[in-house]
C-alpha atoms as a PDB file:
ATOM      1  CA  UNK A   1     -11.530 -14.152 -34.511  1.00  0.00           C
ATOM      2  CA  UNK A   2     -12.272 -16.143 -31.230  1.00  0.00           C
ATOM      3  CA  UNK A   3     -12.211 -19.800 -31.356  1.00  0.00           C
ATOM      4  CA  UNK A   4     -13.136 -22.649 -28.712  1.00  0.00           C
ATOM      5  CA  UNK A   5     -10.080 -24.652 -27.485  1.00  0.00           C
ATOM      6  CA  UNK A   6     -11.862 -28.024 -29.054  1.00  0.00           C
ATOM      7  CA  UNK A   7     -12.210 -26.231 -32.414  1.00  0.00           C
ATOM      8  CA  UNK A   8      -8.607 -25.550 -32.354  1.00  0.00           C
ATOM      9  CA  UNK A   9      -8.219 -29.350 -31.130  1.00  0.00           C
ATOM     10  CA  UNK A  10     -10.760 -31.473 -32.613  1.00  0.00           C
ATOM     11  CA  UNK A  11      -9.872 -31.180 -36.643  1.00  0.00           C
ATOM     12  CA  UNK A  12     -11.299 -33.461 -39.131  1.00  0.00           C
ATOM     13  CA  UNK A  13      -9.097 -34.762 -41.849  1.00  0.00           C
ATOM     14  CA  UNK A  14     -10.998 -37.475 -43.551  1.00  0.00           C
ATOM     15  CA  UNK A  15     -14.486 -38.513 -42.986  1.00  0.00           C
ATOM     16  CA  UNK A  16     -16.701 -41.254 -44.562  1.00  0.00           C
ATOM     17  CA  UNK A  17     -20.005 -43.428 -43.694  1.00  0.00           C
ATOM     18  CA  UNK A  18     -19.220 -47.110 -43.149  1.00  0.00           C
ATOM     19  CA  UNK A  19     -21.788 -49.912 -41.955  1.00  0.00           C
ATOM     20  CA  UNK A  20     -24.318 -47.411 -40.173  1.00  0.00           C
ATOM     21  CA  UNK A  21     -21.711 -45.102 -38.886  1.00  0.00           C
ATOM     22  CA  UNK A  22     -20.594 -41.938 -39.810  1.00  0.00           C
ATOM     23  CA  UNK A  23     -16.447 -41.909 -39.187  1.00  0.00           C
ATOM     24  CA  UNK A  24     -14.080 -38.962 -38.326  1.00  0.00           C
ATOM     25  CA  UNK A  25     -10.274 -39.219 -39.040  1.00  0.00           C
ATOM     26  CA  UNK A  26      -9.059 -36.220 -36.377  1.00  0.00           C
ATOM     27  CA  UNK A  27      -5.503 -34.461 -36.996  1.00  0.00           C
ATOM     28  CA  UNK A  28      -4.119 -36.227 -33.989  1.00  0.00           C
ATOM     29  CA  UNK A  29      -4.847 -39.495 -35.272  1.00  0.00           C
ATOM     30  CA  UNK A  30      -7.633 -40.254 -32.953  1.00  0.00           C
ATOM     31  CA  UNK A  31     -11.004 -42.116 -35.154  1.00  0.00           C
ATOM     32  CA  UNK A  32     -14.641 -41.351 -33.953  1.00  0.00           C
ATOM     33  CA  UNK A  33     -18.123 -42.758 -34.936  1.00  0.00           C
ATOM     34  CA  UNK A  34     -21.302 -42.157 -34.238  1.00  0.00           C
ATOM     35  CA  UNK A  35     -24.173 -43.958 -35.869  1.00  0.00           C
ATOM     36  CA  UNK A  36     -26.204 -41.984 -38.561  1.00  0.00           C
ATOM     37  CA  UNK A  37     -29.202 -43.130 -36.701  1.00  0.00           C
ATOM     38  CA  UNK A  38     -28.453 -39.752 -33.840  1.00  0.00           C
ATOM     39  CA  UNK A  39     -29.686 -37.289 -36.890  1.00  0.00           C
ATOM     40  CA  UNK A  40     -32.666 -37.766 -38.473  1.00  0.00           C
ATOM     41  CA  UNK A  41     -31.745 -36.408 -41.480  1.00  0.00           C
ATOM     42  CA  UNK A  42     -28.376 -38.825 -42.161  1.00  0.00           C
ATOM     43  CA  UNK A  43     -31.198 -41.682 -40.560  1.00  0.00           C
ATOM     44  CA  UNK A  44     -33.308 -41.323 -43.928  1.00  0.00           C
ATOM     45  CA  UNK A  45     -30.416 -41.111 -46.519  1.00  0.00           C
ATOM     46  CA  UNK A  46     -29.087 -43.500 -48.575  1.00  0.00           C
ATOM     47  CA  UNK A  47     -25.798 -44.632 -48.497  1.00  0.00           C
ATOM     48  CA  UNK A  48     -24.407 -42.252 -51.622  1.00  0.00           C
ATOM     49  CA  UNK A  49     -25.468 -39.659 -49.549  1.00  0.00           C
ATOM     50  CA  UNK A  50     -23.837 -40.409 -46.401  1.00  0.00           C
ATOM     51  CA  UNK A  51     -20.987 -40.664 -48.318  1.00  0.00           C
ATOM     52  CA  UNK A  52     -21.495 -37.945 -49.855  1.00  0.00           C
ATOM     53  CA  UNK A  53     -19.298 -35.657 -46.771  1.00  0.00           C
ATOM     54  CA  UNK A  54     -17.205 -32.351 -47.620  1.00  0.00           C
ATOM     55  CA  UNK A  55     -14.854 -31.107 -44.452  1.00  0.00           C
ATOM     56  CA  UNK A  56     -15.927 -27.671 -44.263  1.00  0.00           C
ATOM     57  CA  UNK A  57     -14.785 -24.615 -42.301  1.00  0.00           C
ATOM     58  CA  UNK A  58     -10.944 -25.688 -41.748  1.00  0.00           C
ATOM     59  CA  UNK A  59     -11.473 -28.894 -40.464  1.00  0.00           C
ATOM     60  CA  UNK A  60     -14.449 -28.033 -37.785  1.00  0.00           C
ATOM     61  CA  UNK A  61     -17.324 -28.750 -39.733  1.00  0.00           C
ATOM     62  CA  UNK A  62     -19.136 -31.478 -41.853  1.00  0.00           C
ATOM     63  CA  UNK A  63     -21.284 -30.797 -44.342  1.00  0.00           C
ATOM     64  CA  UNK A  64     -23.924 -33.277 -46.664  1.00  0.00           C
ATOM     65  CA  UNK A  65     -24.899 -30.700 -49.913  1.00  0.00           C
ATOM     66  CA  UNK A  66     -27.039 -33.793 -50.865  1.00  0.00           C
ATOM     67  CA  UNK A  67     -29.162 -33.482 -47.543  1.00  0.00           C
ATOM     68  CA  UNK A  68     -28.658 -29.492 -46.733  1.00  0.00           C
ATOM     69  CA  UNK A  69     -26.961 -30.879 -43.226  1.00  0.00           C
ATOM     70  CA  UNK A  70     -23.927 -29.566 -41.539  1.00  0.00           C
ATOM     71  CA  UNK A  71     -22.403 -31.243 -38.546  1.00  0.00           C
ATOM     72  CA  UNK A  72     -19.861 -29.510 -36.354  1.00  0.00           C
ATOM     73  CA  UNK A  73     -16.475 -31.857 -35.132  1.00  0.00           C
ATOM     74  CA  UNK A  74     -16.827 -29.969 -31.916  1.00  0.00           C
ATOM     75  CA  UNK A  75     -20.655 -30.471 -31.242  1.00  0.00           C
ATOM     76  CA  UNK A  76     -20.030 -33.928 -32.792  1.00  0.00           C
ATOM     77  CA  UNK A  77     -17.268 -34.889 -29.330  1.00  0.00           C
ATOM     78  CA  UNK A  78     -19.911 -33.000 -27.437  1.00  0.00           C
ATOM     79  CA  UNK A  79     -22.733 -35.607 -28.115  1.00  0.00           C
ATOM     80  CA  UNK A  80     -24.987 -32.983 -30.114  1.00  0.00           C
ATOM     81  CA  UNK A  81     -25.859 -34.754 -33.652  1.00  0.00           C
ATOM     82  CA  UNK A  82     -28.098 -32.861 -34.596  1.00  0.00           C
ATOM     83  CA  UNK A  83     -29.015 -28.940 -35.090  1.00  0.00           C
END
């Protein structure tokens, strides 16, 4: 299997919504956010779905059952928010 070197960088460890924002804990330590208004379908969701966040795929992905959505932590650094 072939990865990217930021897949094999960027992992997510914990991730939550808080105050507009959807936050990333990475494996080094490093915190990102981005607000939820960069996807339209996090934009329209209520807060229990934002929180609502499983870290799929090993630590590369994001995914919101509640609003079919799946964010990846690489696209994410990359400034894509959306599919």
């Amino acid at each position: 299997m072939r990865y990217m070197v930021a897949e094999l960088l960027f992992k997510a460890t914990k991730a939550w919504y808080e105050d507009g924002r959807i936050c990333i804990l990475l494996s080094d330590k490093k915190e990102i956010r981005f607000p939820v208004g960069l996807n339209e379908k996090l934009n329209k969701a209520t807060p229990d779905q934002l929180n609502n966040i499983e870290i799929i795929c090993g630590g590369t992905g994001l995914h919101w059952s509640d609003l079919d959505e799946d964010l990846s932590v690489t696209g994410i650094m990359e400034g894509r928010f959306s599919a």
